[in-house]
C-alpha atoms as a PDB file:
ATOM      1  CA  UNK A   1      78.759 103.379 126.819  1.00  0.00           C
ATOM      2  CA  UNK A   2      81.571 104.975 128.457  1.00  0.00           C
ATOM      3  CA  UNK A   3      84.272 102.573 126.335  1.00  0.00           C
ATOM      4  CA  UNK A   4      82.402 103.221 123.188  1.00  0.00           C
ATOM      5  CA  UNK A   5      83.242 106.668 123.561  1.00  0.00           C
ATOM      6  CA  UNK A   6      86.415 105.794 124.020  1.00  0.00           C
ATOM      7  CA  UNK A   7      86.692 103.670 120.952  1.00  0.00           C
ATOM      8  CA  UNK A   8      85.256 106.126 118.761  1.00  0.00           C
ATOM      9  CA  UNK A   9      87.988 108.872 120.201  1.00  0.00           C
ATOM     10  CA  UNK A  10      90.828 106.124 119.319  1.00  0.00           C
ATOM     11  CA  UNK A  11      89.048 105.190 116.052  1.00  0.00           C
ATOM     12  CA  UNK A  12      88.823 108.618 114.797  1.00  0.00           C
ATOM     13  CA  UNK A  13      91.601 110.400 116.370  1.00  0.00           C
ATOM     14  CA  UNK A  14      94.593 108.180 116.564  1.00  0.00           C
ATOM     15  CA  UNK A  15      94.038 105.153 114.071  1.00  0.00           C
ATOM     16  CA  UNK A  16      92.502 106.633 111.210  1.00  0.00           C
ATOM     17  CA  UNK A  17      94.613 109.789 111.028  1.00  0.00           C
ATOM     18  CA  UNK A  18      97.676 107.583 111.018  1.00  0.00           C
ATOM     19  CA  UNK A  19      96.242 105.003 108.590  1.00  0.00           C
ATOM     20  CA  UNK A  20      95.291 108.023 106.034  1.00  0.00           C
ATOM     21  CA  UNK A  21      98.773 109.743 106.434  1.00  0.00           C
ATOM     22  CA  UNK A  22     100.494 106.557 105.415  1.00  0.00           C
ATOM     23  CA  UNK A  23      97.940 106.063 102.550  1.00  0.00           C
ATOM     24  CA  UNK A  24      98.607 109.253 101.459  1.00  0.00           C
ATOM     25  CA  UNK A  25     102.343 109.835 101.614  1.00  0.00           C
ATOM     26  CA  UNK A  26     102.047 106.129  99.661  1.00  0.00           C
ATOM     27  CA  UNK A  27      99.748 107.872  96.733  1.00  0.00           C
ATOM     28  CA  UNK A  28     102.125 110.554  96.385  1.00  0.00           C
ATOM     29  CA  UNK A  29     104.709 107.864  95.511  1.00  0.00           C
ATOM     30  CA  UNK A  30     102.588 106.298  92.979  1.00  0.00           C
ATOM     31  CA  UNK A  31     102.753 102.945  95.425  1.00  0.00           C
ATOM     32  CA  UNK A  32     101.343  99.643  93.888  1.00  0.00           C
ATOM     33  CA  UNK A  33      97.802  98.989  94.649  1.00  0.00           C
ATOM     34  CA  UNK A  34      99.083  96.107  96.484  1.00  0.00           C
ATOM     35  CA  UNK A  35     101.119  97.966  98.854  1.00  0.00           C
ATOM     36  CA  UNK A  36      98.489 100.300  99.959  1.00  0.00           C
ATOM     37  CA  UNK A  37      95.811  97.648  99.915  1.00  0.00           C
ATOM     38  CA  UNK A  38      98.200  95.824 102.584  1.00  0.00           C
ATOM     39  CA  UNK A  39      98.621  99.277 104.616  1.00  0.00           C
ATOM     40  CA  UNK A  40      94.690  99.855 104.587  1.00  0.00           C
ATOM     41  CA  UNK A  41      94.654  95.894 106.095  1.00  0.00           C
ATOM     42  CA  UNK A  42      97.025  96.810 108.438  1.00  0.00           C
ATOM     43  CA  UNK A  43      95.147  99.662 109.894  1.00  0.00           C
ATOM     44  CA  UNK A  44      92.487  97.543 110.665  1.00  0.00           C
ATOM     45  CA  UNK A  45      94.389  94.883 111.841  1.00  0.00           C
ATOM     46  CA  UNK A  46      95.931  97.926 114.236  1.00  0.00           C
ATOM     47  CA  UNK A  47      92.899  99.282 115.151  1.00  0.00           C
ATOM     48  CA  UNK A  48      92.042  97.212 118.155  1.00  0.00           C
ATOM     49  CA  UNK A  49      95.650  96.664 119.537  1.00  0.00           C
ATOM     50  CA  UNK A  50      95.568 100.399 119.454  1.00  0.00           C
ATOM     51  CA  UNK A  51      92.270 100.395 121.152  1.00  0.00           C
ATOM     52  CA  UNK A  52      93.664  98.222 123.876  1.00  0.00           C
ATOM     53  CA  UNK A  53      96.742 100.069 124.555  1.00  0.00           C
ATOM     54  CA  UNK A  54      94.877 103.587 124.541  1.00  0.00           C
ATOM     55  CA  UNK A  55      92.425 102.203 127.348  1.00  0.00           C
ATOM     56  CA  UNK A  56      95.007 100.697 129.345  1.00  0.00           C
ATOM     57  CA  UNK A  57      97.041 104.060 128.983  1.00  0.00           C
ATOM     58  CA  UNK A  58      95.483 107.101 128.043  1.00  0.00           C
ATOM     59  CA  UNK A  59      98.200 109.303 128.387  1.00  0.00           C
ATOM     60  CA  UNK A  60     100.067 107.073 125.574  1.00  0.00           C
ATOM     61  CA  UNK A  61      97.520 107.195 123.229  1.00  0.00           C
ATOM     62  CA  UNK A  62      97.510 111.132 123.903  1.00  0.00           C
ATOM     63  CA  UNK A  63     101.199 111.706 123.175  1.00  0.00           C
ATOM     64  CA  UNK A  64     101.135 109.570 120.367  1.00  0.00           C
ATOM     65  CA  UNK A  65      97.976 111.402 118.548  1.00  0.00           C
ATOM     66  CA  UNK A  66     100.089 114.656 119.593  1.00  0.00           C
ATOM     67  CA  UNK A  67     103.500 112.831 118.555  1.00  0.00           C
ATOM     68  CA  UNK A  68     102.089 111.985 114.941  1.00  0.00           C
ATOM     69  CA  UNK A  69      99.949 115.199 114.118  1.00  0.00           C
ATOM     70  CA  UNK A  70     103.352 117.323 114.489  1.00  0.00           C
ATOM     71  CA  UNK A  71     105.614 115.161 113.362  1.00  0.00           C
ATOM     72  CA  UNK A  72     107.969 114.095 115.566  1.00  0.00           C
ATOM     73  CA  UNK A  73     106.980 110.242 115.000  1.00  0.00           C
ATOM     74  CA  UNK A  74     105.958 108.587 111.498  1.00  0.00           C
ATOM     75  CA  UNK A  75     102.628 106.922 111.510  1.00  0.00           C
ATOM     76  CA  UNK A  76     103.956 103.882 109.988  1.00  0.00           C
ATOM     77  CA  UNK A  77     106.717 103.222 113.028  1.00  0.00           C
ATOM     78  CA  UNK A  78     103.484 103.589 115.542  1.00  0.00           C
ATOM     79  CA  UNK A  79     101.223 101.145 113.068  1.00  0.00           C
ATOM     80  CA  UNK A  80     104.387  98.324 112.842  1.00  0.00           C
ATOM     81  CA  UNK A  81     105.063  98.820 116.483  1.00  0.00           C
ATOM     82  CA  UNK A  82     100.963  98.285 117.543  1.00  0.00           C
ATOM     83  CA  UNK A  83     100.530  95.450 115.747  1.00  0.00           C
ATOM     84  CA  UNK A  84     103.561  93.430 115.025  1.00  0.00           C
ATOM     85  CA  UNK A  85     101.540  91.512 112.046  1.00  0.00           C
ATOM     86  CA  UNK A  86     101.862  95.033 110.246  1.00  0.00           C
ATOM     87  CA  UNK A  87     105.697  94.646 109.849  1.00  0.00           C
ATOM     88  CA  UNK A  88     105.995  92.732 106.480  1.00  0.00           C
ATOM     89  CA  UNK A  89     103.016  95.546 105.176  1.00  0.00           C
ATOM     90  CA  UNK A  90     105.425  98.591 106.516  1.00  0.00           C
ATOM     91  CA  UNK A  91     108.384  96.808 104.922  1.00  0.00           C
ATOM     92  CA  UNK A  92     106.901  96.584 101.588  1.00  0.00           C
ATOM     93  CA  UNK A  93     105.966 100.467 102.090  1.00  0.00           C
ATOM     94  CA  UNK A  94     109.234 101.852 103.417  1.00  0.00           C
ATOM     95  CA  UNK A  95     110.656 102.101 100.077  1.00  0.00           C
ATOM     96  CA  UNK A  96     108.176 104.096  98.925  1.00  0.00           C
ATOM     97  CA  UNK A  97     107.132 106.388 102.112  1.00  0.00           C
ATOM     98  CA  UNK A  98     111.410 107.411 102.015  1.00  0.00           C
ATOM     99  CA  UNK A  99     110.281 108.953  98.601  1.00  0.00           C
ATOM    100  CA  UNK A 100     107.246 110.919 100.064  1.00  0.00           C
END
């Protein structure tokens, strides 16, 4: 119970925010489909190295929520560094998130 709490708290405060401000910032560059479509995979492909890392520490998880909602990191260098397989996805987007 206690750890679908916290995978709810990760889900909805740390790996959806950062998937939809990537999204986003990639709509206001008129991205191809394809690009965002391979963003949106990568969030879910993030979501449960995130998960893992935010149980194992907390206090990460909290500074990087708090890190991304201000501004002081991008959401796509924490979603490439999470899950490595997100790397060719954040290449294909960096073009167009420099625009943004």
């Amino acid at each position: 119970m206690f750890g679908d709490l916290i995978a709810w708290l990760v889900v909805a405060f740390l790996v959806n925010p950062l998937t939809a401000e990537v999204q986003s910032r990639l709509a206001e560059a008129n991205a191809p489909p394809a690009v965002v479509a391979q963003v949106a995979a990568c969030g879910a492909a993030a979501a449960p190295v995130l998960l893992q890392r935010a149980t194992e520490d907390p206090w990460w998880a909290i500074r990087t929520g708090f890190a991304a909602w201000i501004g002081t990191v991008q959401p796509d260098a924490v979603l490439g560094e999470a899950a490595p397989r997100c790397g060719p996805a954040m290449q294909a987007a960096r073009p167009f998130l420099l625009r943004s």
